[in-house]
N, C-alpha and C. Protein backbone atom coordinates (compact mmCIF):
# COMPACT_ATOMS: atom_id res chain seq x y z
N UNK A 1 86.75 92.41 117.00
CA UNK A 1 85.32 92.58 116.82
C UNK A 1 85.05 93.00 115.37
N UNK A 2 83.58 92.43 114.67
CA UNK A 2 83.63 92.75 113.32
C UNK A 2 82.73 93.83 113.32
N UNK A 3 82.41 94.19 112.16
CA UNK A 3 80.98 95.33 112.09
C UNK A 3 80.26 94.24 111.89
N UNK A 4 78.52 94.48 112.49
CA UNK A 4 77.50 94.06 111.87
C UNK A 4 77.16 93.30 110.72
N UNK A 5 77.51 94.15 109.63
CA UNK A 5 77.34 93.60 108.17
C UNK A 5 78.65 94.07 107.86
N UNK A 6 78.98 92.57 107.32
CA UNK A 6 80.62 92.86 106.84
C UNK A 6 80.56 93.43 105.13
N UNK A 7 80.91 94.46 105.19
CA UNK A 7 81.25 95.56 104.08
C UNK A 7 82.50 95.08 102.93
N UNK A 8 82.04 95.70 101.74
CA UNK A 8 82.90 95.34 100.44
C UNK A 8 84.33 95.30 101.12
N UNK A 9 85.36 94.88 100.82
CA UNK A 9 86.85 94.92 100.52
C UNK A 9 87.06 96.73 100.62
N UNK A 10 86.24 97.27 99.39
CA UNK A 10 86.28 98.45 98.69
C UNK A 10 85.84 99.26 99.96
N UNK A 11 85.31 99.02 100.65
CA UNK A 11 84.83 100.32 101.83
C UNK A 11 85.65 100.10 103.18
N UNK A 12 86.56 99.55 103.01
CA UNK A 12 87.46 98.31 104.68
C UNK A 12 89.08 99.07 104.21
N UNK A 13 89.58 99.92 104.84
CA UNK A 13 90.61 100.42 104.57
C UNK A 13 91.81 99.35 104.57
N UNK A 14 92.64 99.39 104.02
CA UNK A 14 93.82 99.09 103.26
C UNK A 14 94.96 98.91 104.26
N UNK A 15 94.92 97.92 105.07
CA UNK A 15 96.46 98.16 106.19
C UNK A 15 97.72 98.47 105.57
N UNK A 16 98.05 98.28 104.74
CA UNK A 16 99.48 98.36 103.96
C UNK A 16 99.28 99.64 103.83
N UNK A 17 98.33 100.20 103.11
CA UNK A 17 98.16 101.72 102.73
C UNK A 17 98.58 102.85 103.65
N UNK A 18 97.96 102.17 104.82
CA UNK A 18 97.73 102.97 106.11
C UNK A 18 99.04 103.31 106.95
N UNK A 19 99.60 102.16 107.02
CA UNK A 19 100.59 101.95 107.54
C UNK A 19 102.10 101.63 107.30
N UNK A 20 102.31 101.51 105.50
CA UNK A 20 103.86 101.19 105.35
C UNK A 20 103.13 101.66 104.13
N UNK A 21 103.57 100.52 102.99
CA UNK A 21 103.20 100.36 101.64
C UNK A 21 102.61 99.80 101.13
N UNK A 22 101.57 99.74 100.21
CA UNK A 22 100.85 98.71 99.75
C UNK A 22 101.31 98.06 98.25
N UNK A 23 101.89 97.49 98.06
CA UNK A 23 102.63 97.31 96.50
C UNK A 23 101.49 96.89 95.27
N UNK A 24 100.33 96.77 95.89
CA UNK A 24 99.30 96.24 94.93
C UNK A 24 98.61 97.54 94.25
N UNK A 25 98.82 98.68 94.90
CA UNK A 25 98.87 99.84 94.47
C UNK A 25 97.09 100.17 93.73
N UNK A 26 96.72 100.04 92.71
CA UNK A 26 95.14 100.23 92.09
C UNK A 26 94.85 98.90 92.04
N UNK A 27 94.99 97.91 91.92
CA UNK A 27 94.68 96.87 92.09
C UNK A 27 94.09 96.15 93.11
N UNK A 28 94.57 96.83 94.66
CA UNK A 28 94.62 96.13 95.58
C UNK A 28 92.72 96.40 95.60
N UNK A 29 92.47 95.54 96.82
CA UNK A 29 90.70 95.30 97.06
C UNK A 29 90.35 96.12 97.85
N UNK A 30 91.06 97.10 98.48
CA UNK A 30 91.01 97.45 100.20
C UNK A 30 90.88 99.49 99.31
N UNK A 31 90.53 100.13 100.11
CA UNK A 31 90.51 101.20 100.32
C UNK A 31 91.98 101.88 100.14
N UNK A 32 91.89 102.92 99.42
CA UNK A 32 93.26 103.92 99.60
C UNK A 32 92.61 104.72 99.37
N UNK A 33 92.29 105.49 100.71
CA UNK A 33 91.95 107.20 100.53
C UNK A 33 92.83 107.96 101.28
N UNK A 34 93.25 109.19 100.36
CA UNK A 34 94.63 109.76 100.87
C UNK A 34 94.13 110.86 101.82
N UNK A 35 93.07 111.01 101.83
CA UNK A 35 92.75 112.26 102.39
C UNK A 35 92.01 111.46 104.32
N UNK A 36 92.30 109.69 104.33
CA UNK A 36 91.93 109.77 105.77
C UNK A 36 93.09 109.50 106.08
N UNK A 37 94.25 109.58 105.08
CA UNK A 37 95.68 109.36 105.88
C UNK A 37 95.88 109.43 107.09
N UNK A 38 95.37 111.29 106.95
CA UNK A 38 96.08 112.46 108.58
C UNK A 38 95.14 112.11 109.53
N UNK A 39 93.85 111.34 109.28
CA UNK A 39 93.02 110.91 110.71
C UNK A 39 93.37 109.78 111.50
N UNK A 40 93.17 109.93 112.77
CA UNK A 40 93.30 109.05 113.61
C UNK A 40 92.02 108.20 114.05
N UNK A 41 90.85 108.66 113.65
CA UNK A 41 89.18 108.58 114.32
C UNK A 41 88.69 107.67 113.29
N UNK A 42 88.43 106.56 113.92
CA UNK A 42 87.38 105.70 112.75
C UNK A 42 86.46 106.35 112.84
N UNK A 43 85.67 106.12 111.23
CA UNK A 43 84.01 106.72 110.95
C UNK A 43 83.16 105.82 111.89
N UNK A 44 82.45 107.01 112.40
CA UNK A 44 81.60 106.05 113.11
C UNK A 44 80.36 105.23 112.22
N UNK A 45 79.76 106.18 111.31
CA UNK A 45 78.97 105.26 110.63
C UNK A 45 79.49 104.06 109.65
N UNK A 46 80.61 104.18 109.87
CA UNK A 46 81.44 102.80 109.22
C UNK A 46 81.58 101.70 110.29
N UNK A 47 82.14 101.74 111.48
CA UNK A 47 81.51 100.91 112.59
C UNK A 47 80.04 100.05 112.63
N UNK A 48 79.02 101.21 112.49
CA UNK A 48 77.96 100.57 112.25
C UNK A 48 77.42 99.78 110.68
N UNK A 49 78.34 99.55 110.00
CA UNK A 49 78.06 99.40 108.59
C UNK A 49 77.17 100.35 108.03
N UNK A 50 77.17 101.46 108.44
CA UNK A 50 76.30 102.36 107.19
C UNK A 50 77.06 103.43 106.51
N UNK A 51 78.24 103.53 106.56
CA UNK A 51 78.69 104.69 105.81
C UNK A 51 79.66 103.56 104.42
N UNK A 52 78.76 104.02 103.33
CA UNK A 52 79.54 103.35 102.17
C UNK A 52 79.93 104.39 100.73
N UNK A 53 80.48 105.35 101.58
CA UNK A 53 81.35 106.43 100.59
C UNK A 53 83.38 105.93 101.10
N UNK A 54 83.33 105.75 99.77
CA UNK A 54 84.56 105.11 99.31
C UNK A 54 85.60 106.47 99.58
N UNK A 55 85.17 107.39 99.89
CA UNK A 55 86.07 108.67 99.77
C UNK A 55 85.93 109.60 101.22
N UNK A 56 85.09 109.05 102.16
CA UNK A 56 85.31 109.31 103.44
C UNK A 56 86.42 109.47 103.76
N UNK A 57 86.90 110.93 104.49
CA UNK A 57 87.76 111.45 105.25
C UNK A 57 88.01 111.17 106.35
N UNK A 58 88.07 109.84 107.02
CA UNK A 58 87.71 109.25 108.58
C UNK A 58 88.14 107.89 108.13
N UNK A 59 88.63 107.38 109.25
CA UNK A 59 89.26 105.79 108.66
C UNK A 59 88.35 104.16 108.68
N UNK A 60 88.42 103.63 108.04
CA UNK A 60 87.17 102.55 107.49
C UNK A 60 88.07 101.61 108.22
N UNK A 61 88.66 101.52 109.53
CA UNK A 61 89.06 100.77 110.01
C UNK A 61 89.55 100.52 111.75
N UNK A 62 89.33 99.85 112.36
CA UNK A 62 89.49 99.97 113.90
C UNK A 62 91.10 100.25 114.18
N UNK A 63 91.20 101.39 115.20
CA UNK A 63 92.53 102.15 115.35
C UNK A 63 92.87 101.65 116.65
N UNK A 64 94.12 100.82 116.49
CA UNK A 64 94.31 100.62 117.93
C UNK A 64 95.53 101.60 119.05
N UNK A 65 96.24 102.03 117.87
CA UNK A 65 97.25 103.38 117.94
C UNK A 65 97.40 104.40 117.05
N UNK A 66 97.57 105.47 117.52
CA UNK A 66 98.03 106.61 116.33
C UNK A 66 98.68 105.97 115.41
N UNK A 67 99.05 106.56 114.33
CA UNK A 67 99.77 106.13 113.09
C UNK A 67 101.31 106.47 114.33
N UNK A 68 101.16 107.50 114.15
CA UNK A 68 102.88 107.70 114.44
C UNK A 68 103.63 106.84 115.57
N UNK A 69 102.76 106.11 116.43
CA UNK A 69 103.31 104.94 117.31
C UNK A 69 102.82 103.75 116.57
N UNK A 70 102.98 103.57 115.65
CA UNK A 70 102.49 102.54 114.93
C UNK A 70 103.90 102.24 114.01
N UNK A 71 104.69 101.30 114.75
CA UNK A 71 105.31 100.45 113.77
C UNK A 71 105.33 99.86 112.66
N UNK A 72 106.46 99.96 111.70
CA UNK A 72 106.03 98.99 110.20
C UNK A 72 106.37 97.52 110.33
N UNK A 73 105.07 96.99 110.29
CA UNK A 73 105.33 95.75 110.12
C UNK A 73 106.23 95.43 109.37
N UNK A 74 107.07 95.60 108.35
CA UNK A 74 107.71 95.06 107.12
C UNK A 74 109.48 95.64 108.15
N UNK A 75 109.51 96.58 108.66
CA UNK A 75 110.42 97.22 109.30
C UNK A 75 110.96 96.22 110.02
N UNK A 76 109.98 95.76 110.91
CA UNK A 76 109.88 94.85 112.23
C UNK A 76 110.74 93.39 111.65
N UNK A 77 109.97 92.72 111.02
CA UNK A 77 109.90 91.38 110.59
C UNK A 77 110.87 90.95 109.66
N UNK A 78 110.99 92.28 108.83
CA UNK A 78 111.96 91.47 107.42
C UNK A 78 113.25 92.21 107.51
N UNK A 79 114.05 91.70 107.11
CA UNK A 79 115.45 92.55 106.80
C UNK A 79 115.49 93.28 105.18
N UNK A 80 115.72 94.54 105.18
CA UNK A 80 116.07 94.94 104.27
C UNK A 80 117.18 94.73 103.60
N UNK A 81 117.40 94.46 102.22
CA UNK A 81 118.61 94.11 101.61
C UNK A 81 119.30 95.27 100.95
């Protein structure tokens, strides 16, 4: 399901960030806020497309598991060399 009004890159949190690594690091388009790391709770006014603070403490993205049952994709899929 999407939000309403689909929101900048810049306000849509960062899956790599969130969840393993993001190697695009300042570059990337997506959100890295370190401080919604430790949340588990999407913003709700981000759901509704109205919360557009880039520095929200609440996650700019739909949670389908805790982080900590949340597998790394890159873990999963690729072999480390």
């Amino acid at each position: 399901m999407t939000t309403a009004v689909e929101l900048p890159k810049n306000l849509q949190d960062c899956y790599f960030y969130y969840y393993s690594t993001c190697k695009k690091g300042a570059t990337c388009s997506y959100r890295h806020e370190p401080a919604a790391l430790g949340h588990e709770e999407t913003c709700k006014l981000w759901l509704e497309s109205k919360c557009f603070n880039r520095q929200c403490t609440m996650r700019h993205m739909k949670i389908q598991k805790p982080r900590s049952q949340t597998k790394c994709y890159w873990k999963i899929n690729h072999k480390v060399v």
